[in-house]
C-alpha atoms as a PDB file:
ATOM      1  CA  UNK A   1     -28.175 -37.026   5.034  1.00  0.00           C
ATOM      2  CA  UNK A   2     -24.511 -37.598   6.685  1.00  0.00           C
ATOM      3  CA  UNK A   3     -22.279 -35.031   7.218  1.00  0.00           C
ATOM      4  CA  UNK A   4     -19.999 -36.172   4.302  1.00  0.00           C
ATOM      5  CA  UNK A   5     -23.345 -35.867   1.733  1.00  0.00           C
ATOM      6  CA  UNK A   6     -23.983 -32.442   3.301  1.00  0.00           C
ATOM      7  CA  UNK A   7     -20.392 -31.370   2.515  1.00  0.00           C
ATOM      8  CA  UNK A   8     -20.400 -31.992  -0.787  1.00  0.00           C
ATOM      9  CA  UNK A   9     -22.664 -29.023  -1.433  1.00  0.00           C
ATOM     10  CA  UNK A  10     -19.657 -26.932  -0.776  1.00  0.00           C
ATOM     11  CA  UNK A  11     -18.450 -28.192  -4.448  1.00  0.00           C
ATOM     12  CA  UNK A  12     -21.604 -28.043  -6.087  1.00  0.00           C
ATOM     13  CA  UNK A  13     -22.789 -24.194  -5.211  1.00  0.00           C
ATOM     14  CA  UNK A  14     -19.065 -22.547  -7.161  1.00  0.00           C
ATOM     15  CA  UNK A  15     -20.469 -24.843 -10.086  1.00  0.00           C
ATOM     16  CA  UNK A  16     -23.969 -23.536 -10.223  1.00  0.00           C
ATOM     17  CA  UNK A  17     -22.842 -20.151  -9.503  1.00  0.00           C
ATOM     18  CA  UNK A  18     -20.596 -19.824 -12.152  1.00  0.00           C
ATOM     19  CA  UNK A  19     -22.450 -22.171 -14.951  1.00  0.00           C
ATOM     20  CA  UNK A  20     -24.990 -19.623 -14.110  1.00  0.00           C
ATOM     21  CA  UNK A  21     -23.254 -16.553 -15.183  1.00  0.00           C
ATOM     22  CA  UNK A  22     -21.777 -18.440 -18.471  1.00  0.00           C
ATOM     23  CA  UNK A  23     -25.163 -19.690 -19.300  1.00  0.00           C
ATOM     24  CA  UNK A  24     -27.356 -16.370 -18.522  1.00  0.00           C
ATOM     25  CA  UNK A  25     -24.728 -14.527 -20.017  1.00  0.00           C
ATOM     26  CA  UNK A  26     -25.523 -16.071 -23.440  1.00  0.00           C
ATOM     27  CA  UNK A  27     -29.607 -15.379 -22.908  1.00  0.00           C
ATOM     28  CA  UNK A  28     -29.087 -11.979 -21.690  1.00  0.00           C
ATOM     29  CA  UNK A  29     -26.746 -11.089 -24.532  1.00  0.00           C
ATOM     30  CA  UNK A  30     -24.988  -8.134 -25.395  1.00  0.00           C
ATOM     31  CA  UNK A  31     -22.837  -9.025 -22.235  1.00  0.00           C
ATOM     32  CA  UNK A  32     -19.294  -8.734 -21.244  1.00  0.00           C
ATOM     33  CA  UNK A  33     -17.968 -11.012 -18.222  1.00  0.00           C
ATOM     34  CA  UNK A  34     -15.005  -8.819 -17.600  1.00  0.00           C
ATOM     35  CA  UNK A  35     -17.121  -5.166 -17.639  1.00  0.00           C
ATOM     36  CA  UNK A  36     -20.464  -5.902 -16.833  1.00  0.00           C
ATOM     37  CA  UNK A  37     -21.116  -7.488 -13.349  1.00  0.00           C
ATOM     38  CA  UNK A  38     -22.724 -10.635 -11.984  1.00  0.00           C
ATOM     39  CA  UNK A  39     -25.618  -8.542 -10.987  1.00  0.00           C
ATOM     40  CA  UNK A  40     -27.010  -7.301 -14.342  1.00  0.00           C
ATOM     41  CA  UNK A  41     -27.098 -10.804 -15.485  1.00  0.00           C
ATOM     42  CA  UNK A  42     -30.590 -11.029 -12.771  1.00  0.00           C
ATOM     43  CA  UNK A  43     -31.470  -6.956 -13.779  1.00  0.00           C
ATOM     44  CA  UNK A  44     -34.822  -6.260 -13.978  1.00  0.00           C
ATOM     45  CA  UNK A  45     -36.650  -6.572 -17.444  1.00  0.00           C
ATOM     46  CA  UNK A  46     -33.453  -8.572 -18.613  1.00  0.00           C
ATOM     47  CA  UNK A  47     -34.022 -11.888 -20.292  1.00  0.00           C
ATOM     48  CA  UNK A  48     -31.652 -13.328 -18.016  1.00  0.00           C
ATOM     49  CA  UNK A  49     -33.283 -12.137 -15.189  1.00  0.00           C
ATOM     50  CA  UNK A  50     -36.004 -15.351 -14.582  1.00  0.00           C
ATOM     51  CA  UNK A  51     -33.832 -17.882 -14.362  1.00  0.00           C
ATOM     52  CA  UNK A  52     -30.388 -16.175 -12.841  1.00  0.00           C
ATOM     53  CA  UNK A  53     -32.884 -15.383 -10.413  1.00  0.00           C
ATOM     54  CA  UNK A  54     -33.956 -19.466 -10.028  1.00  0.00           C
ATOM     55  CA  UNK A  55     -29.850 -20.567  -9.799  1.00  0.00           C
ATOM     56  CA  UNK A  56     -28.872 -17.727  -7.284  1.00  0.00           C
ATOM     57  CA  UNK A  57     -31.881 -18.793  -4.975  1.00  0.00           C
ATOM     58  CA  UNK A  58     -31.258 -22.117  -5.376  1.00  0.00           C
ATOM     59  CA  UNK A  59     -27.517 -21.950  -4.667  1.00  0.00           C
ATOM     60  CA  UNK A  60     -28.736 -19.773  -1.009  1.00  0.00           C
ATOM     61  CA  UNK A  61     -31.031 -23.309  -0.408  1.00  0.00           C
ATOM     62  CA  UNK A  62     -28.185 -25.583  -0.621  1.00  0.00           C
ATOM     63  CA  UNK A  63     -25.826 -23.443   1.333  1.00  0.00           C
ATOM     64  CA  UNK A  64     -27.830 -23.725   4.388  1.00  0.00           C
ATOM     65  CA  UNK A  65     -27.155 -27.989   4.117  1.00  0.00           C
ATOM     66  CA  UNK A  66     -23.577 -27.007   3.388  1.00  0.00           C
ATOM     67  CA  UNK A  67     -23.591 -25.021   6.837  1.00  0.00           C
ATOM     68  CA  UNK A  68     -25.058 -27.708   8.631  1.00  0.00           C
ATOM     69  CA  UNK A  69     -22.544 -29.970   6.843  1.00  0.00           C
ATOM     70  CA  UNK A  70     -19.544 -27.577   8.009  1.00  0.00           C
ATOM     71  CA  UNK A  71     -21.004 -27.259  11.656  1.00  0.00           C
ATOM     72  CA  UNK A  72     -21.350 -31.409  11.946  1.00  0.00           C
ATOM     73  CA  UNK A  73     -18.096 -32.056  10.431  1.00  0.00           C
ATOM     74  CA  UNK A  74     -16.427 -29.396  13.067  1.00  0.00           C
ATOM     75  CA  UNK A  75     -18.397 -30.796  16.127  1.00  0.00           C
ATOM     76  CA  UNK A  76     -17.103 -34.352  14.962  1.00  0.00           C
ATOM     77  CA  UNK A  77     -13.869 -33.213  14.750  1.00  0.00           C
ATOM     78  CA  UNK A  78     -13.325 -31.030  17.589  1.00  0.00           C
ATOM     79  CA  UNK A  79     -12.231 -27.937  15.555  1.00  0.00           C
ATOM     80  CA  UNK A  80     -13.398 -24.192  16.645  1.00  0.00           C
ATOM     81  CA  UNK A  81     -17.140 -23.514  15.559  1.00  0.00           C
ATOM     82  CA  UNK A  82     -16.507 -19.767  15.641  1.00  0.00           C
ATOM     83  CA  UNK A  83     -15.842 -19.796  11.087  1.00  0.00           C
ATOM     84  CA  UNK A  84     -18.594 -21.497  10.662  1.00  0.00           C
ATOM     85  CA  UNK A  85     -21.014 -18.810  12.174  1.00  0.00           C
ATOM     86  CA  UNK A  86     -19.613 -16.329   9.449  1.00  0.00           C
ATOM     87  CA  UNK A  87     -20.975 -18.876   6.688  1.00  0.00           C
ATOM     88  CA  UNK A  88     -24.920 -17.606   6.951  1.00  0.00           C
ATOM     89  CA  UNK A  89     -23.836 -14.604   5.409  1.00  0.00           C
ATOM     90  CA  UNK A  90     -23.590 -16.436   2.120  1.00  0.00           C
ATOM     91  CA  UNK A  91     -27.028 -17.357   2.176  1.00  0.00           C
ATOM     92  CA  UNK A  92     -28.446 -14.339   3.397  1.00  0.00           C
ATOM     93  CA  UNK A  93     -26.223 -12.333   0.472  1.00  0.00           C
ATOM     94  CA  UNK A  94     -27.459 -14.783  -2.360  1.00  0.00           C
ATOM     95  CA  UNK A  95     -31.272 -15.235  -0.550  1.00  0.00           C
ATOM     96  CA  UNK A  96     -31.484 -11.195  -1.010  1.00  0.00           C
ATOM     97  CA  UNK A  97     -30.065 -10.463  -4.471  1.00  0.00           C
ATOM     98  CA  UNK A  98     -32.352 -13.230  -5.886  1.00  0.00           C
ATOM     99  CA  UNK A  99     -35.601 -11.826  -4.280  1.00  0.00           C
ATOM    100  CA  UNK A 100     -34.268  -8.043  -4.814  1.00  0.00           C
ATOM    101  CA  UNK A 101     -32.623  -7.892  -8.486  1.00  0.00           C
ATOM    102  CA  UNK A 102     -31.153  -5.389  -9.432  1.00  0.00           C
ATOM    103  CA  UNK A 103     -32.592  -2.212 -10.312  1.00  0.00           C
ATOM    104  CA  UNK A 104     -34.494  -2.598  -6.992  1.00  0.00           C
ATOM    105  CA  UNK A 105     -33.306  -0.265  -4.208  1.00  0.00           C
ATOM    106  CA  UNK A 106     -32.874  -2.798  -1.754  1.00  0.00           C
ATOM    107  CA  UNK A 107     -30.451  -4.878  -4.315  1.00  0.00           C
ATOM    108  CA  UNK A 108     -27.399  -3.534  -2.805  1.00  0.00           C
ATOM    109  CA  UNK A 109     -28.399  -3.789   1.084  1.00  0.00           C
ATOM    110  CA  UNK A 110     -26.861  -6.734   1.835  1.00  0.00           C
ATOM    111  CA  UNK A 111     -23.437  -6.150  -0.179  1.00  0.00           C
ATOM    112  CA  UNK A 112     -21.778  -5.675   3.565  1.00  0.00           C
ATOM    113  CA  UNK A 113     -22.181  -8.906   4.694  1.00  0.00           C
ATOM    114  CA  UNK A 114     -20.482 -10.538   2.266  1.00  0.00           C
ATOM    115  CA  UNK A 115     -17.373  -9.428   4.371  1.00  0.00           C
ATOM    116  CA  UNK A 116     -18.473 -11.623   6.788  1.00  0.00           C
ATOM    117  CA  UNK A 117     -16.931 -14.428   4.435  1.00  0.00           C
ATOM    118  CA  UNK A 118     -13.711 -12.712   4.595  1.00  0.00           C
ATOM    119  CA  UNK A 119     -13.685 -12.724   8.236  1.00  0.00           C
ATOM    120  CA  UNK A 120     -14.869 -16.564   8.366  1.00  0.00           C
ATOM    121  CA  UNK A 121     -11.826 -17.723   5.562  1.00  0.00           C
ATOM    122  CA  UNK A 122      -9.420 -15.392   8.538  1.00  0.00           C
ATOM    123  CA  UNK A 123     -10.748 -17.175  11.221  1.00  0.00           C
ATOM    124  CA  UNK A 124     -10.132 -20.721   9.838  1.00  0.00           C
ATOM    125  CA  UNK A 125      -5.991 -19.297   9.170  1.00  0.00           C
ATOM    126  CA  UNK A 126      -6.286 -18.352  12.965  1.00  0.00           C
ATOM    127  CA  UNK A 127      -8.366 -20.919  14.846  1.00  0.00           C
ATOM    128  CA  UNK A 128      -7.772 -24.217  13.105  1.00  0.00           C
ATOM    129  CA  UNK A 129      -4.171 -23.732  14.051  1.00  0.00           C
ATOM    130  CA  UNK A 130      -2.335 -26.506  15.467  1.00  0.00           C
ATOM    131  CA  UNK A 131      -3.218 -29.650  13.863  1.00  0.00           C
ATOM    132  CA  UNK A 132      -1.073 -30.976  10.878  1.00  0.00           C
ATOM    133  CA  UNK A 133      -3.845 -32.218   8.837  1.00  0.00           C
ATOM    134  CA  UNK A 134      -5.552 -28.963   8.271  1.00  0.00           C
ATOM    135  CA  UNK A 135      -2.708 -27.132   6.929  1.00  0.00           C
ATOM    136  CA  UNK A 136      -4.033 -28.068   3.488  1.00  0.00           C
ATOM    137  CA  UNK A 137      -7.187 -26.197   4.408  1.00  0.00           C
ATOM    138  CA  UNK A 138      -5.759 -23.410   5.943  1.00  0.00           C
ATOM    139  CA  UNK A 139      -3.781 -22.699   3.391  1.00  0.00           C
ATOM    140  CA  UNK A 140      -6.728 -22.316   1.125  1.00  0.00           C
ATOM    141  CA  UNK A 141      -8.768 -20.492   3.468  1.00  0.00           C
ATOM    142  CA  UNK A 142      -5.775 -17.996   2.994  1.00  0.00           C
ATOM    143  CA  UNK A 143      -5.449 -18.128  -0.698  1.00  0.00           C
ATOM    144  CA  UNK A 144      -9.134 -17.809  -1.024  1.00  0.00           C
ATOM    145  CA  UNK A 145      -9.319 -14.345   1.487  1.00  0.00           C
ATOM    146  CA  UNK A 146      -6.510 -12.823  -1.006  1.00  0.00           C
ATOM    147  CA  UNK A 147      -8.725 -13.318  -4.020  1.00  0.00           C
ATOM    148  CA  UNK A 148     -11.323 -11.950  -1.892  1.00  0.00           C
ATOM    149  CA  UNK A 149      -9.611  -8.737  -0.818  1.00  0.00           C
ATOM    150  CA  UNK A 150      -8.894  -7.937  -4.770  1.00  0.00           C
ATOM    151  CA  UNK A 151     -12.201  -6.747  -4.360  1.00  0.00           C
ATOM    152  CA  UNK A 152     -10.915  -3.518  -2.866  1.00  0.00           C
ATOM    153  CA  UNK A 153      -9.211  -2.831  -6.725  1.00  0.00           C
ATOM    154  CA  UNK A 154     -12.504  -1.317  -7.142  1.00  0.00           C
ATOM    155  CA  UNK A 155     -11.088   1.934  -5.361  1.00  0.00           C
ATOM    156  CA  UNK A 156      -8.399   1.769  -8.677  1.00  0.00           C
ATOM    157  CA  UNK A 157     -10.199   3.996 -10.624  1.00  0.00           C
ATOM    158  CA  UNK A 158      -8.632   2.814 -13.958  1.00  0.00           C
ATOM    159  CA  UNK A 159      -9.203  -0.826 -13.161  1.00  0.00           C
ATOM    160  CA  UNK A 160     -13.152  -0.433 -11.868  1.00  0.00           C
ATOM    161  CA  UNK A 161     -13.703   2.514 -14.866  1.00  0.00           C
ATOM    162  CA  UNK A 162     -12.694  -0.415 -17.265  1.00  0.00           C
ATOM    163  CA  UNK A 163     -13.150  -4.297 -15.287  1.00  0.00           C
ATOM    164  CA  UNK A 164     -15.642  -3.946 -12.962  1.00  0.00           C
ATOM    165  CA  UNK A 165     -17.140  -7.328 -13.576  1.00  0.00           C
ATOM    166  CA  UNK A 166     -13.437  -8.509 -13.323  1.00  0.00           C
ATOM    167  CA  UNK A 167     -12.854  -6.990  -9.923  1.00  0.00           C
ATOM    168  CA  UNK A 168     -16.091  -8.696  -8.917  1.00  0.00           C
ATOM    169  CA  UNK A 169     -15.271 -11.659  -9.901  1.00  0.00           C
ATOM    170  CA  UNK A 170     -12.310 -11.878  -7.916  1.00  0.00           C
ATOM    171  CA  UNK A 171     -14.774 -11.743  -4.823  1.00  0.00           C
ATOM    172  CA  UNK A 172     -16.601 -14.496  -6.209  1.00  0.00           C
ATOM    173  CA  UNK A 173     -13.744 -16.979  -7.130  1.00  0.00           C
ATOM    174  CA  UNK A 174     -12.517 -16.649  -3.448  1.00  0.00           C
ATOM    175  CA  UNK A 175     -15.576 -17.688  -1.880  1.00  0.00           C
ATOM    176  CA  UNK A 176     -15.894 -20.344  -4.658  1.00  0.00           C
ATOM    177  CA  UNK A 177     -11.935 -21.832  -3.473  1.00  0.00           C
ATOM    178  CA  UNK A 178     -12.748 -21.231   0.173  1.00  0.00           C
ATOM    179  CA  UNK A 179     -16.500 -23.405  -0.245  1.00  0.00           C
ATOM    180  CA  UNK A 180     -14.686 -26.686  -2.435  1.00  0.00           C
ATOM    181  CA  UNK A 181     -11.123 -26.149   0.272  1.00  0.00           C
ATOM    182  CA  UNK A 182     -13.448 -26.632   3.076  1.00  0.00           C
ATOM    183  CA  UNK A 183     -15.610 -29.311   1.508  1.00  0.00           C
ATOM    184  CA  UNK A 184     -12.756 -31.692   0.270  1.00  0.00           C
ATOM    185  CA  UNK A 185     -10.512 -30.914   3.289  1.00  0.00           C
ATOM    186  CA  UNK A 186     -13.447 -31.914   5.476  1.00  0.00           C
ATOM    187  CA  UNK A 187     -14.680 -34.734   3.918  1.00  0.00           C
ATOM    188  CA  UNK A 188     -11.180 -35.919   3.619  1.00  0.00           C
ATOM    189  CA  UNK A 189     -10.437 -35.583   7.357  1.00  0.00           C
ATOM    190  CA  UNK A 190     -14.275 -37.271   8.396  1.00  0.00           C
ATOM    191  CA  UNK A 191     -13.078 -40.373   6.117  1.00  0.00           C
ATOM    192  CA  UNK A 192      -9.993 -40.677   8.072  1.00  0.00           C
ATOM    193  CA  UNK A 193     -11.349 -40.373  11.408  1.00  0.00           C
ATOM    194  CA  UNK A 194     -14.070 -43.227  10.525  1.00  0.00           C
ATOM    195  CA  UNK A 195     -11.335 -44.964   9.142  1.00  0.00           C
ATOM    196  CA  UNK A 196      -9.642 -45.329  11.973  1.00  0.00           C
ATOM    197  CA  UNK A 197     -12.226 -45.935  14.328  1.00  0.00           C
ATOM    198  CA  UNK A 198     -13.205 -48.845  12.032  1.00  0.00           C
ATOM    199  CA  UNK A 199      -9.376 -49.949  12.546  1.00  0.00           C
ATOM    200  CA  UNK A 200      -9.621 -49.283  16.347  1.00  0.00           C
ATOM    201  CA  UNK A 201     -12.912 -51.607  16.997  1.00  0.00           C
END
């Protein structure tokens, strides 16, 4: 696969992910996408559990060939590699809570490198500095780390007593923005820079 096919993963994992959690919601049932969180949708003994289970593994699988997409697409282009080292996490986080569901007491282990993903969407803002035709993607990596960090409304007792799966949420839409931001913004700049080598021979 070219690096452009490998990119395009970065779009397609935010779909399954969240066509997951609208279609396990309805088989697990009494469910609530705003108080109950992503996690109890792949609880032990749900109904849900089996095949949120399936989607959250198979979202970890094709993150690895959008890494390898990322990493290509960088080395082509010249940009810093450093952001794309934080990107693992994302498989490693999914990889775990798909083998470990919740209710197991290793579920929640990996829930600290998920922050790796906030430093990765910093590091783009930082590193990728410079060069007018990544502003686009810089600016997402930005908007995508503040949907993150809403996260952190968790410590608001009267929002987490009442929209936990809310808060959560948050987390998830940011890493959603920052995958598709990085996947059309770099596909869009590998098209141009074949472009105009085509133009140049």
């Amino acid at each position: 696969m070219n690096i452009k096919t490998l990119l395009y993963t970065g779009i397609i994992i935010p779909i399954i992910f969240w066509a997951s959690t609208i279609i396990c919601g309805f088989i697990h049932g009494n469910y609530n996408h705003l108080s109950n969180t992503v996690s109890e949708l792949g609880a032990m003994g749900t109904r849900s559990e089996p095949l949120m289970a399936t989607l959250t593994m198979f979202g970890a699988i094709l993150s690895m060939f959008f890494i390898m997409g990322v990493y290509g697409a960088c080395k082509q282009l010249g940009l810093n590699l450093i952001p794309v080292f934080t990107l693992p996490a994302f498989t490693l986080m999914m990889g775990w809570v798909a083998m470990f569901h919740a209710g197991n007491h290793l579920h929640s282990a990996s829930g600290p490198i998920f922050l790796l993903l906030y430093l990765g969407a910093l590091l783009v803002v930082i590193l990728w500095r410079g060069r007018q035709e990544l502003v686009s993607v810089r600016i997402i990596s930005l908007i995508s780390l503040s949907l993150m960090l809403l996260i952190f409304l968790r410590f608001v007792p009267a929002i987490e007593n009442v929209y936990p799966g809310l808060i959560q949420r948050f987390a998830h839409l940011g890493w959603s923005v920052w995958f598709m931001g990085l996947s059309v913004g770099l596909i869009r700049l590998v098209s141009l820079q074949e472009n105009q080598q085509l133009l140049n021979h």
